[in-house]
Protein backbone atom coordinates (compact mmCIF):
# COMPACT_ATOMS: atom_id res chain seq x y z
CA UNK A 1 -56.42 -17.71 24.39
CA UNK A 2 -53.44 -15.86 23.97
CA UNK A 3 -51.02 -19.17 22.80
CA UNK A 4 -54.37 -19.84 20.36
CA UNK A 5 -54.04 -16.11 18.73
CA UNK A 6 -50.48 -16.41 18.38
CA UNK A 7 -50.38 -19.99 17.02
CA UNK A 8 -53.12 -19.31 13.92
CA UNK A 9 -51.14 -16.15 12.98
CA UNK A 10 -47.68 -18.14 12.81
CA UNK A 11 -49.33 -20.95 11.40
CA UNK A 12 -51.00 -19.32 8.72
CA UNK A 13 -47.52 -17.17 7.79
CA UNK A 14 -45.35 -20.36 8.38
CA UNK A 15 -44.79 -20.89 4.00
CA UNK A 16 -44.15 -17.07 4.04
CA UNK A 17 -40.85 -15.69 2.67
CA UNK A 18 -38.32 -14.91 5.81
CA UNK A 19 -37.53 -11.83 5.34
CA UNK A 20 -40.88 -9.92 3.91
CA UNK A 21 -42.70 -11.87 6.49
CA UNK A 22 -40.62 -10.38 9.17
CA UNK A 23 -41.40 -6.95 7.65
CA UNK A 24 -44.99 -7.97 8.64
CA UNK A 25 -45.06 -8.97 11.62
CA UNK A 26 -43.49 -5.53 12.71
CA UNK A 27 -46.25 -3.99 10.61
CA UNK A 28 -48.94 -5.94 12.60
CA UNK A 29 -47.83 -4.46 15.92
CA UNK A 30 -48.45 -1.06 14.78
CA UNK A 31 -51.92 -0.44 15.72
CA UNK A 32 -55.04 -2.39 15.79
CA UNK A 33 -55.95 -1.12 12.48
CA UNK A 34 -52.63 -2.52 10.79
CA UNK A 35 -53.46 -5.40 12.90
CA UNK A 36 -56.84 -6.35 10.96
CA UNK A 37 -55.60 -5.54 7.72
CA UNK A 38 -53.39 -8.22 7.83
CA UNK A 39 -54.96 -10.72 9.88
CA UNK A 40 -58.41 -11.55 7.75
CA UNK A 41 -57.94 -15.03 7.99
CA UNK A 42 -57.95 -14.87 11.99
CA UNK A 43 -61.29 -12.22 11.50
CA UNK A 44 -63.14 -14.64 9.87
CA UNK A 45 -61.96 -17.84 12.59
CA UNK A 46 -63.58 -15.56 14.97
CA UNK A 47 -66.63 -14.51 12.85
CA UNK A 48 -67.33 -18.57 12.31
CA UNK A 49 -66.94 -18.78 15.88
CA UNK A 50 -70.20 -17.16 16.48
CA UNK A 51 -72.36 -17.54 13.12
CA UNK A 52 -74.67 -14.93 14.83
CA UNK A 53 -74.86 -13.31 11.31
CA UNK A 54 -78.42 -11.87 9.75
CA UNK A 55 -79.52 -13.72 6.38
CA UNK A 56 -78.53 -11.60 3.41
CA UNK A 57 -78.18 -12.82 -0.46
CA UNK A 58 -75.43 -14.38 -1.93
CA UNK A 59 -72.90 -11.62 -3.73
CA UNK A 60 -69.41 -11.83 -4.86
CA UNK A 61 -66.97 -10.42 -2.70
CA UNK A 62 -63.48 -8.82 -2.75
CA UNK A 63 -63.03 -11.49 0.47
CA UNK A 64 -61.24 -8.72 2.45
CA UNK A 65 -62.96 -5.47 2.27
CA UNK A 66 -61.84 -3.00 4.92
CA UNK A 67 -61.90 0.86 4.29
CA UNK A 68 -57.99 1.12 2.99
CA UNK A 69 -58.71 -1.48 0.62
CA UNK A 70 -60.57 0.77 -1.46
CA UNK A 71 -58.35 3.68 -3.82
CA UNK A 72 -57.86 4.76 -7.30
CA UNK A 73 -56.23 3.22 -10.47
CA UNK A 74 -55.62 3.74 -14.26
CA UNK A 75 -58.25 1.23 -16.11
CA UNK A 76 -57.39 -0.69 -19.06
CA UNK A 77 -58.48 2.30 -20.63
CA UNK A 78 -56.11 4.54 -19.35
CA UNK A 79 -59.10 6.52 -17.40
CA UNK A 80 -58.90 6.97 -13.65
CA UNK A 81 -61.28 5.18 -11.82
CA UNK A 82 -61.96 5.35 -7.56
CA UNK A 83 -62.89 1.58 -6.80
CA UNK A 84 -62.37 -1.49 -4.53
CA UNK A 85 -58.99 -2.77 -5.64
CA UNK A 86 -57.61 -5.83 -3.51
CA UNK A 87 -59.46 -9.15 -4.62
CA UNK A 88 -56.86 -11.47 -3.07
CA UNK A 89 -59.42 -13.52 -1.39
CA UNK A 90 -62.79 -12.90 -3.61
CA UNK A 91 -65.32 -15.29 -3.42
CA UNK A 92 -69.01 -16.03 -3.42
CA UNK A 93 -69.69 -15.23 0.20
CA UNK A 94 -73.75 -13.89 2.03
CA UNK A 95 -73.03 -10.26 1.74
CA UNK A 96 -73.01 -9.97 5.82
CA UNK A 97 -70.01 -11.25 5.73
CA UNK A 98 -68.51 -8.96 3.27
CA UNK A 99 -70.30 -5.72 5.34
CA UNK A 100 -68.90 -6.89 8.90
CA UNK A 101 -65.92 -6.74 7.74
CA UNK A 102 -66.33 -3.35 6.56
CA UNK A 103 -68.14 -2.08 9.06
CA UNK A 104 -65.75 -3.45 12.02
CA UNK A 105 -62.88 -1.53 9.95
CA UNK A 106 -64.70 1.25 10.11
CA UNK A 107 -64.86 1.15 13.66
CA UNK A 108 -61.46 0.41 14.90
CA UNK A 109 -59.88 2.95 12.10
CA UNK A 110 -62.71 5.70 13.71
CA UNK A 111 -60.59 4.67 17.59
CA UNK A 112 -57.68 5.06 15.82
CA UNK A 113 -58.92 8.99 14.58
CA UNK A 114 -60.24 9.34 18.55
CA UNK A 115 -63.84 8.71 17.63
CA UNK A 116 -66.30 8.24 20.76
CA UNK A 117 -67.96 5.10 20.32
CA UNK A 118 -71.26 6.84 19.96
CA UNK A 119 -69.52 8.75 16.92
CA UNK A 120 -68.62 5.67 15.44
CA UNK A 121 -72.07 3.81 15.73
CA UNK A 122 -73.67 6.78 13.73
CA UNK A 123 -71.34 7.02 11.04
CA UNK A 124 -71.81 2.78 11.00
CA UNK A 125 -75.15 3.19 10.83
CA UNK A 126 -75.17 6.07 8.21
CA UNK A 127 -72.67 4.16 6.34
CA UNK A 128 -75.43 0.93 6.25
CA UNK A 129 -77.80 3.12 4.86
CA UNK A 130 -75.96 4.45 2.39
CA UNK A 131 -75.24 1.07 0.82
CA UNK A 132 -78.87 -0.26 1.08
CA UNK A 133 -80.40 3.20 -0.42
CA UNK A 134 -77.76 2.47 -3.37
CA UNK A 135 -78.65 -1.21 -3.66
CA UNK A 136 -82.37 -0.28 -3.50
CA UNK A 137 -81.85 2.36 -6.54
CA UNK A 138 -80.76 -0.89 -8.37
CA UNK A 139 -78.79 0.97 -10.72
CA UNK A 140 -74.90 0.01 -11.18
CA UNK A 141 -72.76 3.11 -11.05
CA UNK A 142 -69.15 4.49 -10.57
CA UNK A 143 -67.33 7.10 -9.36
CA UNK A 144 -67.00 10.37 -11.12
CA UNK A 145 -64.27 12.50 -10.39
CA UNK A 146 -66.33 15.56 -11.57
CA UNK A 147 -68.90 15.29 -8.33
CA UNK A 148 -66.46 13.14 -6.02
CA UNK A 149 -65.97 14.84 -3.00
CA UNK A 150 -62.80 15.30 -0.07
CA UNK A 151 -60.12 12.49 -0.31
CA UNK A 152 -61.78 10.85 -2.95
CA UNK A 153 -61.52 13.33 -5.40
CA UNK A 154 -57.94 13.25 -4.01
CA UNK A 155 -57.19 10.55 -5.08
CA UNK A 156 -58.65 10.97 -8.73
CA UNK A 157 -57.13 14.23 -9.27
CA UNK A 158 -53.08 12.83 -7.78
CA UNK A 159 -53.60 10.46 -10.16
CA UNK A 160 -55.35 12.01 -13.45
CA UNK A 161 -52.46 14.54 -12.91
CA UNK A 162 -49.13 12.10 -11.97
CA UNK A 163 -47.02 11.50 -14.99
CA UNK A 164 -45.48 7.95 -15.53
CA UNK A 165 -42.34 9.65 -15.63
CA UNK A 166 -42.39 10.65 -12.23
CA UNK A 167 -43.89 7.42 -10.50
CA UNK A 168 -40.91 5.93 -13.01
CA UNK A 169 -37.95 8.77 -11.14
CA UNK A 170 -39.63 7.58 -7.76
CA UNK A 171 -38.87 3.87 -8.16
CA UNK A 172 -36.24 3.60 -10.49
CA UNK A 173 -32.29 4.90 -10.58
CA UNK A 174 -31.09 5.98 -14.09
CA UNK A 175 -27.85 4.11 -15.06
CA UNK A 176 -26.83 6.04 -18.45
CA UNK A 177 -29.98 5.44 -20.57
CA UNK A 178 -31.62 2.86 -18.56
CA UNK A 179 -33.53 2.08 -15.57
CA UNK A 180 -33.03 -0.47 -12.47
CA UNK A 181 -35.09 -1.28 -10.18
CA UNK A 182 -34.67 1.31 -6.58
CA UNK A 183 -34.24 -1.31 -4.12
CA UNK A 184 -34.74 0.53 -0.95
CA UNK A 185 -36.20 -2.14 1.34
CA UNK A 186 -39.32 0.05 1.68
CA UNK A 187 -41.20 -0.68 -1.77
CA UNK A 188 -38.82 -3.40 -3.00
CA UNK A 189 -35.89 -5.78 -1.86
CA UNK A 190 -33.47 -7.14 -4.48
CA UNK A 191 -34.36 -10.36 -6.10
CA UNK A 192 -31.90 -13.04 -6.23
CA UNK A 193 -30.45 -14.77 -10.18
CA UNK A 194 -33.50 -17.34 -9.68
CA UNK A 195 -36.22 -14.89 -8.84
CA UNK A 196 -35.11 -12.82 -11.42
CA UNK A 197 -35.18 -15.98 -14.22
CA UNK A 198 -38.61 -17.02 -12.54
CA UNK A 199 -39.98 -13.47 -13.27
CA UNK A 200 -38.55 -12.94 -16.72
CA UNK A 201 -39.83 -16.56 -17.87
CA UNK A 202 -43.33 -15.18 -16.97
CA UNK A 203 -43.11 -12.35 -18.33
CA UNK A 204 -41.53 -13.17 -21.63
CA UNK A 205 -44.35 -16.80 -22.33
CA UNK A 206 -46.96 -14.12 -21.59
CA UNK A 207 -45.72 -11.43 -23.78
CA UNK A 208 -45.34 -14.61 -26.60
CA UNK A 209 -48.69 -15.06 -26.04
CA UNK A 210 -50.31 -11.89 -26.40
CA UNK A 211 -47.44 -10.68 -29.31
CA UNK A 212 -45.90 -8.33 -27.69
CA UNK A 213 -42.37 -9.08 -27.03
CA UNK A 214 -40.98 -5.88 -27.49
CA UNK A 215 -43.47 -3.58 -24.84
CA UNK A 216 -43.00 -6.26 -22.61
CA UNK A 217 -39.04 -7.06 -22.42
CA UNK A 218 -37.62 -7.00 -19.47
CA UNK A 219 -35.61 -4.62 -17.78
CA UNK A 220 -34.90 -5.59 -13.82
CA UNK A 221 -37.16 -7.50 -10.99
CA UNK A 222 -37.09 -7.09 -7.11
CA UNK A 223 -39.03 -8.62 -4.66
CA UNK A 224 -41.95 -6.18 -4.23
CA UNK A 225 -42.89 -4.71 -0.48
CA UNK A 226 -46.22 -3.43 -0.53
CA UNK A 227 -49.53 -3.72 2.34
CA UNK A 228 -49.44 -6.13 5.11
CA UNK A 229 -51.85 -9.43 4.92
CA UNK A 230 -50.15 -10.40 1.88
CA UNK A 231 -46.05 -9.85 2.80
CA UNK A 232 -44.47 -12.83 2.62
CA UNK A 233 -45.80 -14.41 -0.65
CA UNK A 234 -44.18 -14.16 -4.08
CA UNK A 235 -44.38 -11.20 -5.75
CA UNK A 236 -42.59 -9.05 -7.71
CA UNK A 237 -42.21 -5.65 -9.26
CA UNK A 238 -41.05 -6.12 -12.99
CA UNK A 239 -39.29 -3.10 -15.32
CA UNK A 240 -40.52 -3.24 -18.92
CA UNK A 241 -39.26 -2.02 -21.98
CA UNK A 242 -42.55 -0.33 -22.72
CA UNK A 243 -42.75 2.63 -24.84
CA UNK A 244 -38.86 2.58 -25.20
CA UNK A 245 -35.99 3.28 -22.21
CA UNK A 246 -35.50 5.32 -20.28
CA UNK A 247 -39.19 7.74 -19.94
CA UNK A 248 -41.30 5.08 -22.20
CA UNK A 249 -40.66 1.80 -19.59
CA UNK A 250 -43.68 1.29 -17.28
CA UNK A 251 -43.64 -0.68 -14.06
CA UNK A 252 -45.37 -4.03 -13.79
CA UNK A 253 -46.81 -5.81 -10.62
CA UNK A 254 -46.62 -9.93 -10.81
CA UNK A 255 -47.84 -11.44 -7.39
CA UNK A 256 -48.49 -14.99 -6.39
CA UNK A 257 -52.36 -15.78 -5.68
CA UNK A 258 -53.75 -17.95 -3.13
CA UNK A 259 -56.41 -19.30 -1.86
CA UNK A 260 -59.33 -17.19 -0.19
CA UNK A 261 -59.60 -16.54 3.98
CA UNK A 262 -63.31 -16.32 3.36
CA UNK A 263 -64.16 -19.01 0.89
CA UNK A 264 -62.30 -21.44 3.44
CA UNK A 265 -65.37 -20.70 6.13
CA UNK A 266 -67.83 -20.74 3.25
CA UNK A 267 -68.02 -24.90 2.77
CA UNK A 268 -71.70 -24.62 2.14
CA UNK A 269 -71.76 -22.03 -0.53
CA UNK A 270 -70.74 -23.62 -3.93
CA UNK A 271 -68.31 -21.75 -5.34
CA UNK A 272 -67.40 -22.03 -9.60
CA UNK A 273 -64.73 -24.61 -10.21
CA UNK A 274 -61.72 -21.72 -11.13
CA UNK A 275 -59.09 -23.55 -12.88
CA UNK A 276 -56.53 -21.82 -10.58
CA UNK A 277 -56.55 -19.18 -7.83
CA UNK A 278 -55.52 -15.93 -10.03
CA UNK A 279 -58.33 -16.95 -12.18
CA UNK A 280 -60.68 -16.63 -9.46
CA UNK A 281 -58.86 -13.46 -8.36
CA UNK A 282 -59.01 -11.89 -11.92
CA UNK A 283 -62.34 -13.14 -13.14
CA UNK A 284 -64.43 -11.42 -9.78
CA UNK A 285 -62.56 -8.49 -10.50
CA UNK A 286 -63.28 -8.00 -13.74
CA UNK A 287 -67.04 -9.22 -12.51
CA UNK A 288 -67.40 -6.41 -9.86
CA UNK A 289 -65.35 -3.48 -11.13
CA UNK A 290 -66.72 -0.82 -13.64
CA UNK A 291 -63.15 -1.06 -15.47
CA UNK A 292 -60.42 -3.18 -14.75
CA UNK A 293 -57.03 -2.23 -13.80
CA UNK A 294 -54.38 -1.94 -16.92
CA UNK A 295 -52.28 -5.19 -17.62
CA UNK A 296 -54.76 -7.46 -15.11
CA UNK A 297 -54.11 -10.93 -16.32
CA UNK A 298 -54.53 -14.31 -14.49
CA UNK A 299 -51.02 -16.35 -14.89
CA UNK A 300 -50.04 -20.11 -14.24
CA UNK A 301 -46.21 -20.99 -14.46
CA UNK A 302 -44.24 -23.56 -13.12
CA UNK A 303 -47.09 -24.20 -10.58
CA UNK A 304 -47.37 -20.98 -9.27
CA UNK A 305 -50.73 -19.16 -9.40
CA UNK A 306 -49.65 -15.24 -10.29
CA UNK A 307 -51.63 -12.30 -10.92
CA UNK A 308 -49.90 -9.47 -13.18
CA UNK A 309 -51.27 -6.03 -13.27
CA UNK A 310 -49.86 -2.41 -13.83
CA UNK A 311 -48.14 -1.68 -10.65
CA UNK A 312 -50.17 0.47 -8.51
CA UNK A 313 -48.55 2.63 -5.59
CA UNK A 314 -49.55 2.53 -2.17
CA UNK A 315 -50.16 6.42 -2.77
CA UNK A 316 -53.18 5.71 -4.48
CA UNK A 317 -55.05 4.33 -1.62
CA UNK A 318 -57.35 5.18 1.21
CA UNK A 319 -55.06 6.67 3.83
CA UNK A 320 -57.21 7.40 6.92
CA UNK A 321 -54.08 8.42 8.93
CA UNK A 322 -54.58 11.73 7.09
CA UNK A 323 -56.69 13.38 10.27
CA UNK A 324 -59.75 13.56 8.06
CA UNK A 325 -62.27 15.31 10.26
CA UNK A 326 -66.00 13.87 10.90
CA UNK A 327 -67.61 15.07 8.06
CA UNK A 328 -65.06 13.56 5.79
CA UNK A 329 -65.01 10.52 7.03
CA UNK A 330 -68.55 10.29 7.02
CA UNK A 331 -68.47 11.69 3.50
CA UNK A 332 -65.97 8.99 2.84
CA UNK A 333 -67.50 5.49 3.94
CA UNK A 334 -71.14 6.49 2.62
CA UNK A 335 -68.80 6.50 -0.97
CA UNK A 336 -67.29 3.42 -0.33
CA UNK A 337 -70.63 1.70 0.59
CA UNK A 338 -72.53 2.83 -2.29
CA UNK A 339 -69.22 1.88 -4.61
CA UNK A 340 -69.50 -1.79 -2.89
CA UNK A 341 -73.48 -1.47 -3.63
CA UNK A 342 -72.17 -0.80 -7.29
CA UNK A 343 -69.88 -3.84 -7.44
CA UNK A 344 -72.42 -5.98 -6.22
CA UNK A 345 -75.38 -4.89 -8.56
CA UNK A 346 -72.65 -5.08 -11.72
CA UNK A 347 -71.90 -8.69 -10.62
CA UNK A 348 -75.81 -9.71 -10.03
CA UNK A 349 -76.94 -13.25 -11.25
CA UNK A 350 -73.64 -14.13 -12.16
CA UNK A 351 -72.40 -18.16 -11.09
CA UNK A 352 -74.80 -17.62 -8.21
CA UNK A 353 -74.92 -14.67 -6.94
CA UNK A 354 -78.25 -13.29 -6.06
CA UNK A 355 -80.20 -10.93 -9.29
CA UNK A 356 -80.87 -7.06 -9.03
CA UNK A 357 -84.61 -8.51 -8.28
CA UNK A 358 -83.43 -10.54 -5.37
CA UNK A 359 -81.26 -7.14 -4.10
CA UNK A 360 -84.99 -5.12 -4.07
CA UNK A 361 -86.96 -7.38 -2.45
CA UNK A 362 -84.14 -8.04 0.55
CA UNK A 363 -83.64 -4.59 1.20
CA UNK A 364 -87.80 -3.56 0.53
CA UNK A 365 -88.17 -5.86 3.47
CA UNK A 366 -87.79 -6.02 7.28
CA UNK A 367 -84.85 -3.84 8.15
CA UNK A 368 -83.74 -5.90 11.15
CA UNK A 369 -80.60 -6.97 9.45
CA UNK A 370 -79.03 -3.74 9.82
CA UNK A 371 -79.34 -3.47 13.37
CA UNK A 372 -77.78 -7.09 14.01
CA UNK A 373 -75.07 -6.51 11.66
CA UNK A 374 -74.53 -3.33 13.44
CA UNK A 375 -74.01 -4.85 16.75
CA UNK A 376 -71.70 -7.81 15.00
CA UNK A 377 -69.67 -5.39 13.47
CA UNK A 378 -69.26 -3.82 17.10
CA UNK A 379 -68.41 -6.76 18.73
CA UNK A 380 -65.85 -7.42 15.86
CA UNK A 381 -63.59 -4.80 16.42
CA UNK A 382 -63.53 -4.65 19.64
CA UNK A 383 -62.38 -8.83 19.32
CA UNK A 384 -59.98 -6.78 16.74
CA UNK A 385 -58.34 -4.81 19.30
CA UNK A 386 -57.96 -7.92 22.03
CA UNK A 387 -56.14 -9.70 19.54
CA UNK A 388 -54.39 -7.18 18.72
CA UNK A 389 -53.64 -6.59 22.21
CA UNK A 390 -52.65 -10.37 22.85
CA UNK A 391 -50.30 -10.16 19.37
CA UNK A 392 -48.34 -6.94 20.52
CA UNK A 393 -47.32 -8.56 23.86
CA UNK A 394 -46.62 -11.70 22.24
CA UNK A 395 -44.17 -9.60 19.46
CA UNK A 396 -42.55 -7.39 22.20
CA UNK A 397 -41.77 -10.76 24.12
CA UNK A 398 -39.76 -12.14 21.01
CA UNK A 399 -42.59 -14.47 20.05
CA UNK A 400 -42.34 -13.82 16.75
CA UNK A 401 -38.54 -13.26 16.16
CA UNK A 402 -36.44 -10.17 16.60
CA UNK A 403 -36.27 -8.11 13.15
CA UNK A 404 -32.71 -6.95 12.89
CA UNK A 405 -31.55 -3.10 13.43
CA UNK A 406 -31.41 -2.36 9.75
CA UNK A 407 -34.90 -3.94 9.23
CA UNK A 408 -36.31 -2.10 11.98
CA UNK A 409 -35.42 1.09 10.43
CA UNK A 410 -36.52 0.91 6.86
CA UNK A 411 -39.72 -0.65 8.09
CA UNK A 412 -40.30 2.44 9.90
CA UNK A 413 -39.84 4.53 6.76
């Protein structure tokens, strides 16, 4: 078992860039927590393992939903909005397999805050019922940063308040009366001539296509560092023109999308014939969210699948590492299960996915679901924190290459 967890996880990373994808394996050995975040694909090997899983309807999915994959963003309408925001591997999935997930986050991120395991069934459980009382209400809503409450509200009010200016000063070094690109090998790593052509091709056919050349000329591209199951691929963070150098530029997030963890286990469940991945990856999340984040566009250049959306920092997250206290994080995952109840009502009877009439009658019925989804999600994590414990002696025996003394300290950063 040990050579089995350690093959799928270099296996699966083997097309990964070098040097990001060392940056993640040191990130995986942090915890058990960092661990799932970026392992999905090896969560979901194990969850087909044992397809103990209750019956639930078909919904669309963000394909990776854990409890830091849920934060705030500027929409397309410049509002701020407290949502799920990673769609990477969306699909057309049973919701169980969406709310294990969850749920078994929940759980080993509760450990990591030293909550008993009693603790941490509750809030599970309180959690479940928050999400089926807002699917029952049948009524699509979102967040408003009037009534949110604790580190939600946070979030809305960091972000309501943050100038572009300063995310701009915090990212960015002024040369006389422009901008480059901060490459501090924390948020981004210095893009070679080709990257930098590749980048600017995109972004220059795009801005053709839309007619606006100007707003989007570009300025400087690095290789982008930013969460943990997805180091590795390509992606970028672009400088634009904007509004007009150096206070008007705004910073632009182009990242390679491919193919879903979860869809992969799904063979059974038809999913719509996307004509490539970032349409998939755009089209659910314009599906599921109230607004959409500014910029999102699906892109296909030079056979390379990209997403491009405003750049969004990892500020702007769910940071549990915060030492929330019980209340809050109770307070906290009933929000992001009725915000996932949301999604998944806004998305009903769309290419499949089970209708708001189809959502009442499954949770008006037998509530023995919850308690076997309960006990999956359980058994999850703790497989979580095995592997986990397998991968760390693996990494600390050199399985997975020695990161160099320089890399080891700006990944601690």
């Amino acid at each position: 078992m040990p050579a089995d967890v350690v093959e799928r996880i270099q296996h699966f990373n083997a097309d990964r860039e070098p040097e990001r994808r060392t940056i993640k394996y040191q990130k995986l050995r942090a915890d058990p927590f960092a661990f799932l975040r970026g392992t999905s694909h090896l969560f979901y090997d194990r969850l087909a393992e044992r397809p103990v899983l209750p019956p639930t309807p078909l919904a669309w999915t963000c394909g990776d939903l854990h409890v830091e994959n849920f934060g705030s963003y500027k929409g397309d309408n410049r509002l701020v909005y407290f949502d799920i925001n990673d769609f990477d591997d969306a699909c057309l999935a049973p919701a169980s397999w969406e709310l294990v997930r969850f749920l078994a986050s929940a759980r080993v991120a509760a450990h990591a805050m030293r909550v008993g395991d009693a603790d941490a069934t509750r809030l599970c459980a309180q959690t479940l019922d928050a999400y089926a009382d807002a699917l029952g209400a049948a009524k699509p809503r979102w967040v408003e940063r009037e009534t949110a409450l604790g580190l939600v509200r946070q979030l809305l009010d960091g972000l309501r308040n943050r100038r572009r200016v300063d995310l701009l000063d915090s990212r960015t070094i002024r040369k006389r009366r422009r901008r480059v690109l901060r490459c501090d090998g924390v948020h981004a790593l210095p893009a070679s001539d080709a990257q930098v052509r590749f980048a600017t091709r995109v972004i220059d056919d795009f801005a053709a296509r839309i007619g606006e050349r100007g707003f989007f000329r570009v300025r400087d591209v690095a290789r982008r560092v930013a969460g943990i199951g997805s180091l590795g691929v390509t992606r970028y963070v672009v400088l634009v023109e904007g509004k007009g150098s150096p206070d008007g530029n705004y910073l632009l997030d182009l990242k390679q999308a491919e193919p879903s963890a979860l869809a992969a286990h799904l063979r059974q469940v038809h999913q719509p014939a996307w004509a490539n991945e970032a349409q998939r990856v755009v089209a659910i999340e314009h599906c599921m969210q109230a607004v959409s984040a500014a910029f999102l566009h699906p892109i296909q250049r030079e056979g390379v699948s990209l997403v491009l959306r405003g750049l969004q920092p990892s500020a702007d997250r769910v940071d549990l590492q915060r030492g929330l206290g019980r209340r809050s994080i109770k307070i906290l995952l009933q929000e992001m299960a009725r915000v996932l109840a949301w999604d998944q009502l806004r998305s009903a009877g769309r290419h499949g996915s089970a209708t708001v009439d189809e959502w009442i009658a499954f949770i008006g019925g037998r509530r023995a679901w919850r308690r076997v989804l309960l006990e999956q999600a359980r058994r999850c994590a703790r497989q979580v924190v095995d592997d986990w414990s397998i991968y760390a002696a693996a990494y600390d025996k050199g399985a997975f290459g020695q990161p160099s003394t320089g890399m080891k300290a700006l990944t601690r950063r």
